[in-house]
PDB file of N, CA and C in Angstrom:
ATOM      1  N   UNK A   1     -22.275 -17.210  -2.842  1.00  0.00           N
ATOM      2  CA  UNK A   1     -22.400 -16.042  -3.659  1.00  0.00           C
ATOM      3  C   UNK A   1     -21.015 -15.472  -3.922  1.00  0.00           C
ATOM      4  N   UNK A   2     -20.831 -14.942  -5.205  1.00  0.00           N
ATOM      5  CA  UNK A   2     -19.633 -14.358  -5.292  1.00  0.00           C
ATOM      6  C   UNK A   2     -19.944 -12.521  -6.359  1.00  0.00           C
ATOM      7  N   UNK A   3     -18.787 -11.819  -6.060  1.00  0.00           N
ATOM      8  CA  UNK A   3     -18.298 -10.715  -6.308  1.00  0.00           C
ATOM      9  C   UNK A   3     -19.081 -10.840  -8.206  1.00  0.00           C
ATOM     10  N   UNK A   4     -20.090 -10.122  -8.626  1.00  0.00           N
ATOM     11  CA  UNK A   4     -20.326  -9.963  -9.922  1.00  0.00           C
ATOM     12  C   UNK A   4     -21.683 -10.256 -10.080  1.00  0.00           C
ATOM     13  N   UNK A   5     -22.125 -11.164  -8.991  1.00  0.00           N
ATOM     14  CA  UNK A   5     -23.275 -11.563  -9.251  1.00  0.00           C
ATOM     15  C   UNK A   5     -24.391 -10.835  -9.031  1.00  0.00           C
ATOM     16  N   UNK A   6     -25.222 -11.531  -9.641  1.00  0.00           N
ATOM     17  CA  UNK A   6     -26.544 -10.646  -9.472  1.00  0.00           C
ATOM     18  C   UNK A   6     -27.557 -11.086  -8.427  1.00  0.00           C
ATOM     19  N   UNK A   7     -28.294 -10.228  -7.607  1.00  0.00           N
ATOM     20  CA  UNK A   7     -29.151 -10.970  -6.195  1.00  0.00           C
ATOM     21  C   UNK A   7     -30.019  -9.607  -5.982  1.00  0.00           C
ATOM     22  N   UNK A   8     -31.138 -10.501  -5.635  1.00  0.00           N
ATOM     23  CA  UNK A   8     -32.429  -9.741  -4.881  1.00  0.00           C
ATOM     24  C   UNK A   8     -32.323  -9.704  -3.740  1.00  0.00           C
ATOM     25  N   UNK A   9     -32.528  -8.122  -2.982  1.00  0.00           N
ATOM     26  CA  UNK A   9     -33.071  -8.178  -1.636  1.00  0.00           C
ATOM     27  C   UNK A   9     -34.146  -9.047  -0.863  1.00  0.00           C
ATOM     28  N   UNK A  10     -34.034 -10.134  -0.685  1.00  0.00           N
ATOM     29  CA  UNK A  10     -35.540 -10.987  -0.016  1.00  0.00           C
ATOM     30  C   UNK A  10     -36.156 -10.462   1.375  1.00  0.00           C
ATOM     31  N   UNK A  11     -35.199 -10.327   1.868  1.00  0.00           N
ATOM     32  CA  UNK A  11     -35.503  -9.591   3.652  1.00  0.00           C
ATOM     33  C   UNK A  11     -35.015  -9.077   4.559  1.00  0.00           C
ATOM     34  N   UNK A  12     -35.301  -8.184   5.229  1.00  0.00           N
ATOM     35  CA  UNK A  12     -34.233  -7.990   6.296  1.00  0.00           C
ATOM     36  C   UNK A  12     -34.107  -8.373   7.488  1.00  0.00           C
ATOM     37  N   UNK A  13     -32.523  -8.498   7.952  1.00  0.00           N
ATOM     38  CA  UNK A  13     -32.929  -9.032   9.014  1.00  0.00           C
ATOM     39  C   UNK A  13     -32.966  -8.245  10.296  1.00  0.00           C
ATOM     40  N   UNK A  14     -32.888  -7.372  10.600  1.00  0.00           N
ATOM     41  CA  UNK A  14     -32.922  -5.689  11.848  1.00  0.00           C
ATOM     42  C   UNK A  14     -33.718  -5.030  10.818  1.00  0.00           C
ATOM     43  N   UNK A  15     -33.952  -3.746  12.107  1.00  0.00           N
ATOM     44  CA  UNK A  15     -34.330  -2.405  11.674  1.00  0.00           C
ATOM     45  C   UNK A  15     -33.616  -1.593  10.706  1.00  0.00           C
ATOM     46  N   UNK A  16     -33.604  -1.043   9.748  1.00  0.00           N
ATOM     47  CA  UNK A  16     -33.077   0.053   9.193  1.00  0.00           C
ATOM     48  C   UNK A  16     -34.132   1.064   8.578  1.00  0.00           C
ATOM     49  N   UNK A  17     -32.961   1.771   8.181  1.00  0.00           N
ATOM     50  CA  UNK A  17     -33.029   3.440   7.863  1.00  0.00           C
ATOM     51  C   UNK A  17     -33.889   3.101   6.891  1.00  0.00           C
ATOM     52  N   UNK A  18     -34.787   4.142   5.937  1.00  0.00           N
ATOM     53  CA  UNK A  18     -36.214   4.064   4.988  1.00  0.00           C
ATOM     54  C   UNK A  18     -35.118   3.803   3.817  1.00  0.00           C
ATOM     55  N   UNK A  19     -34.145   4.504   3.539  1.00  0.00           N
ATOM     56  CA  UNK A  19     -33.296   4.141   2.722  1.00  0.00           C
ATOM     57  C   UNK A  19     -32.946   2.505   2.134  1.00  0.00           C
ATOM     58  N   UNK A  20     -32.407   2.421   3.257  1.00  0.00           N
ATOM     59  CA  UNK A  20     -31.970   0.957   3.113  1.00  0.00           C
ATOM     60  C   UNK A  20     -33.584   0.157   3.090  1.00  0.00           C
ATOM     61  N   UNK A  21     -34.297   0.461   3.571  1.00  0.00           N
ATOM     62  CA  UNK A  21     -35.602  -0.446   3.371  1.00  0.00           C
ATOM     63  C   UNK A  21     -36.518  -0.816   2.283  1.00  0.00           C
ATOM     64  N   UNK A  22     -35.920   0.902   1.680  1.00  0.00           N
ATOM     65  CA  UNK A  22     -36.356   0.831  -0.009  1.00  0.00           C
ATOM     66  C   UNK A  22     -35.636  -0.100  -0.847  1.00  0.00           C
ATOM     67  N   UNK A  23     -34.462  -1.006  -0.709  1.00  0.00           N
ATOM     68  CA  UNK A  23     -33.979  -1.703  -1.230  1.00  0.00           C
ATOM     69  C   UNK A  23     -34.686  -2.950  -1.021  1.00  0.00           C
ATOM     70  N   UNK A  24     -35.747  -3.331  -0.347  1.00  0.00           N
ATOM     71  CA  UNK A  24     -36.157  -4.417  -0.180  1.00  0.00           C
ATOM     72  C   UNK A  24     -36.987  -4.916  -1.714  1.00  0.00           C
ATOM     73  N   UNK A  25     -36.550  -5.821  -2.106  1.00  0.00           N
ATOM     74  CA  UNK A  25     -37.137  -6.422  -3.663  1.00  0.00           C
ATOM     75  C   UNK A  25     -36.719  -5.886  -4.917  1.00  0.00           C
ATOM     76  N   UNK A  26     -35.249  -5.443  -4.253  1.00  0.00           N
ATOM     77  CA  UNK A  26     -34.774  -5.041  -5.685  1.00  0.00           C
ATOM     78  C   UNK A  26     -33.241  -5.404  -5.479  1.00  0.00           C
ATOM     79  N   UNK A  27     -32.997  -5.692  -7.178  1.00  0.00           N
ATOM     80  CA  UNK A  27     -31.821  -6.301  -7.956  1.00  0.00           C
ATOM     81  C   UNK A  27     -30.607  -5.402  -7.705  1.00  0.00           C
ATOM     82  N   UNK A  28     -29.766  -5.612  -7.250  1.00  0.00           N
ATOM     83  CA  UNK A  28     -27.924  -5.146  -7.507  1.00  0.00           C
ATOM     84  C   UNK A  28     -27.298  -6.318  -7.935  1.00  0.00           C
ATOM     85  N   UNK A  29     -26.178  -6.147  -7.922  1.00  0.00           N
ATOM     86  CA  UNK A  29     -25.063  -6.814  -8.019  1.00  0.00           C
ATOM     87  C   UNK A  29     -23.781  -6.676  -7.017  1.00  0.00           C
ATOM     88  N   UNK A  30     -23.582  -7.752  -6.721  1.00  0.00           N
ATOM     89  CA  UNK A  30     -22.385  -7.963  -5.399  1.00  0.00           C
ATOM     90  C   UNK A  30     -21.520  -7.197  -6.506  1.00  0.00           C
ATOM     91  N   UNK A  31     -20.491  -6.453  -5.422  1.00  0.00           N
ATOM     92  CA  UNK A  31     -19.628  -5.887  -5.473  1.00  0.00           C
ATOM     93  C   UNK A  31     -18.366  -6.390  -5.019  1.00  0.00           C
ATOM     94  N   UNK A  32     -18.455  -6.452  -3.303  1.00  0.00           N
ATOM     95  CA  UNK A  32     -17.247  -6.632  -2.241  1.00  0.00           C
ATOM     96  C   UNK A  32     -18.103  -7.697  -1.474  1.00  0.00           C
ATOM     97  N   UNK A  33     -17.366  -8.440  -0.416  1.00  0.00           N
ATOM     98  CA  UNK A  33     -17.053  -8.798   1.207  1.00  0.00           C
ATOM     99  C   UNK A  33     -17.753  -8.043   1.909  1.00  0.00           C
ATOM    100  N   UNK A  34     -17.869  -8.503   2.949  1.00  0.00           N
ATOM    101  CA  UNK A  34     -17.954  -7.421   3.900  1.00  0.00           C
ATOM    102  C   UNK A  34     -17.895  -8.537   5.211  1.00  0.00           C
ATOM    103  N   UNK A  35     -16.588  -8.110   5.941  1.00  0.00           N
ATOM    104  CA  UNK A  35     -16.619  -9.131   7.397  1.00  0.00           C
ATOM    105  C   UNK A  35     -17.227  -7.968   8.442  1.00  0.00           C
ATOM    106  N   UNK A  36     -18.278  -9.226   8.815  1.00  0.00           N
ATOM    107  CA  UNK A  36     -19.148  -8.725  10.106  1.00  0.00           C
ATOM    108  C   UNK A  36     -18.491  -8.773  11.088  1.00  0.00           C
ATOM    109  N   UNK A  37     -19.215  -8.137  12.101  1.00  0.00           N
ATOM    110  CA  UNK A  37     -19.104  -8.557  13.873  1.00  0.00           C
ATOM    111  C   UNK A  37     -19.006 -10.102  14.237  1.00  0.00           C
ATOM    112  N   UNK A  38     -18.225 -11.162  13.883  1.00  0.00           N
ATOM    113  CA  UNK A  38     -18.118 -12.005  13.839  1.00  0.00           C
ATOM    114  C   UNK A  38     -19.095 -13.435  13.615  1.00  0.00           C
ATOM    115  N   UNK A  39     -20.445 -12.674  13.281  1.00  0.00           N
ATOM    116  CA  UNK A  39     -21.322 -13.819  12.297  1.00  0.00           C
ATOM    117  C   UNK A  39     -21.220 -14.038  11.460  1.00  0.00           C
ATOM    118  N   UNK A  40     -20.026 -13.778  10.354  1.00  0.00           N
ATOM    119  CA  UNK A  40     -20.116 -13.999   9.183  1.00  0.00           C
ATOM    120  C   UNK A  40     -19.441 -13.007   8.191  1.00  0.00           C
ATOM    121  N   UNK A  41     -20.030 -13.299   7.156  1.00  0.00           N
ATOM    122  CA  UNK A  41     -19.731 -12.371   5.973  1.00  0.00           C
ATOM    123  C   UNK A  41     -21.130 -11.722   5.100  1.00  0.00           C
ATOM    124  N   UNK A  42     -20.397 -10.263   5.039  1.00  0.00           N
ATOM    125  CA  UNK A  42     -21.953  -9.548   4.036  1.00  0.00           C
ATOM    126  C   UNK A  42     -21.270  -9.645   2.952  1.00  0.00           C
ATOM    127  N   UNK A  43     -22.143  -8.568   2.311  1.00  0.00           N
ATOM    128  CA  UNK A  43     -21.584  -8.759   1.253  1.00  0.00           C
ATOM    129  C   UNK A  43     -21.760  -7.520   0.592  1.00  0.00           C
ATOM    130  N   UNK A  44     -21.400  -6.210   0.021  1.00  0.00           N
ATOM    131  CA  UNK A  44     -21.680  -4.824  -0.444  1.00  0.00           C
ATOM    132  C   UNK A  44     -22.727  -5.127  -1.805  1.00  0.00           C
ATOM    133  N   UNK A  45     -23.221  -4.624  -2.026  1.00  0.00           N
ATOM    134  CA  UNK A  45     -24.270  -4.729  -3.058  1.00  0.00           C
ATOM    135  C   UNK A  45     -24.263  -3.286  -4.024  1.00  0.00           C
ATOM    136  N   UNK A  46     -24.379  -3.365  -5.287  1.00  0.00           N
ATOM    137  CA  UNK A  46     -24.721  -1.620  -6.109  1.00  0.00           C
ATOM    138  C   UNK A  46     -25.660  -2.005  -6.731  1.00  0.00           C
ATOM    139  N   UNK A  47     -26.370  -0.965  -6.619  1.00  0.00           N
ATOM    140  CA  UNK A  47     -27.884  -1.035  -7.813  1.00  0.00           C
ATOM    141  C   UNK A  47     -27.767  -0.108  -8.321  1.00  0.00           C
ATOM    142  N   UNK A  48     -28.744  -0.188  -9.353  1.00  0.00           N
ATOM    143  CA  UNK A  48     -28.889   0.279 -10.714  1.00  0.00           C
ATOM    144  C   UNK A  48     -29.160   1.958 -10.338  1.00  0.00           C
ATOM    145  N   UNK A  49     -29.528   2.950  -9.119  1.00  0.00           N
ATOM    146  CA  UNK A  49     -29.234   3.649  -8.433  1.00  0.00           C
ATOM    147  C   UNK A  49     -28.053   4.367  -8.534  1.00  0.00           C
ATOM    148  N   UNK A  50     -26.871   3.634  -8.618  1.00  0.00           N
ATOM    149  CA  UNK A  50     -25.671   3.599  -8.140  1.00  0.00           C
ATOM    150  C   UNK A  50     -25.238   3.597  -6.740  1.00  0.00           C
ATOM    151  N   UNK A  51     -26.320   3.235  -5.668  1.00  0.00           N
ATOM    152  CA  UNK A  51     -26.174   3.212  -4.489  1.00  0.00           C
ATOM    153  C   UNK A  51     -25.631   2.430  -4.065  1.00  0.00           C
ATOM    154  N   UNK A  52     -24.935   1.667  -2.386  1.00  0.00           N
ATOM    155  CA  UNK A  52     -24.386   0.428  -2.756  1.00  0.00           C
ATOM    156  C   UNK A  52     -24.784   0.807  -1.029  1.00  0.00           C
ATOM    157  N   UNK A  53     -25.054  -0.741  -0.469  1.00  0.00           N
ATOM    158  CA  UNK A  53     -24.995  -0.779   0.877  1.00  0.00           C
ATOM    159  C   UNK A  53     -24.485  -2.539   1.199  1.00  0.00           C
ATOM    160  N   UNK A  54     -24.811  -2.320   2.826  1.00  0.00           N
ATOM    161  CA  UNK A  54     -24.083  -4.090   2.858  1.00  0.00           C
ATOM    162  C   UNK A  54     -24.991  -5.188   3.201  1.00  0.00           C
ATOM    163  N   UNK A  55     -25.947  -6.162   3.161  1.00  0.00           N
ATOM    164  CA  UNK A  55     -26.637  -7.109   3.261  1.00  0.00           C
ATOM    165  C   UNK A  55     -25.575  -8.457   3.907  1.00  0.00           C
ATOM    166  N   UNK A  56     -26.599  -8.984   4.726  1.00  0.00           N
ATOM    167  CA  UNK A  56     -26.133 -10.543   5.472  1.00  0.00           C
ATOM    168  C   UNK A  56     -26.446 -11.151   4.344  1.00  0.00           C
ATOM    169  N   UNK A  57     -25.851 -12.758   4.055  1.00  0.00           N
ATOM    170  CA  UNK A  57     -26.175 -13.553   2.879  1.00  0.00           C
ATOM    171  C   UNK A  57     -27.290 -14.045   3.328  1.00  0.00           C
ATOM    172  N   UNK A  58     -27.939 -14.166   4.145  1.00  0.00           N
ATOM    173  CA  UNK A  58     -29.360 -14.647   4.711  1.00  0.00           C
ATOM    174  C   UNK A  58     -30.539 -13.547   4.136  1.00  0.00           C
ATOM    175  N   UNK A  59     -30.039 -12.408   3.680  1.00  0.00           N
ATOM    176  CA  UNK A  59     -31.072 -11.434   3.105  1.00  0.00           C
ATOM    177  C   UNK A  59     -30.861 -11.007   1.615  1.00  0.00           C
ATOM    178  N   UNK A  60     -30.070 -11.974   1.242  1.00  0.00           N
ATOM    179  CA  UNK A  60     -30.146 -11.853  -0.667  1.00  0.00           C
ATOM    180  C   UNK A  60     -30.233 -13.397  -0.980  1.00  0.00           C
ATOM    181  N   UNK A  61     -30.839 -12.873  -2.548  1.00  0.00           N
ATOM    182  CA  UNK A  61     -30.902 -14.599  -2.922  1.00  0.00           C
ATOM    183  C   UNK A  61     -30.455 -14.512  -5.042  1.00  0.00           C
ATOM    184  N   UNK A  62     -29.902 -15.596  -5.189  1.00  0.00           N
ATOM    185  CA  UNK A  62     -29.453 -15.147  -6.049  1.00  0.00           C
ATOM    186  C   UNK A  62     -30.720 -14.817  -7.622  1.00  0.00           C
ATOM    187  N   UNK A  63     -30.273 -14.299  -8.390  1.00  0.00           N
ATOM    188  CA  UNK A  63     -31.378 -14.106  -9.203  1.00  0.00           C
ATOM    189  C   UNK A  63     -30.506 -14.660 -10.610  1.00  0.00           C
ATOM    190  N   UNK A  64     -31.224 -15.914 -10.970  1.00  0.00           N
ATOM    191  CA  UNK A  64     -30.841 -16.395 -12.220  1.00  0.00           C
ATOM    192  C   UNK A  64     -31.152 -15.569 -13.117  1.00  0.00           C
TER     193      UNK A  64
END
């Protein structure tokens, strides 16, 4: 996945806030990076909201 693209929330993988949960099945677009606690890389997301939070690449998928 890269910076521009467009991706659906598919799942999460922890608990979160109702906030962040309301993002589940809906469209943003990568923004940024985001280096984890050393599993990896997220990735910042903005939706149409203008909200933006950070997702594991295991919980977006891309949307042709």
């Amino acid at each position: 996945m890269k910076v521009g693209q467009e991706v659906k929330v598919f799942r999460l993988r922890d608990r979160v806030s109702s906030a962040i949960a309301e993002k589940l099945g809906k469209v943003g677009i990568i923004e940024d990076y985001k280096i984890t606690d050393g599993n990896g890389v997220g990735f910042v997301v903005k939706f149409q909201d203008k909200s933006t939070t950070w997702f594991f690449e295991d919980e977006l998928k891309p949307v042709s």
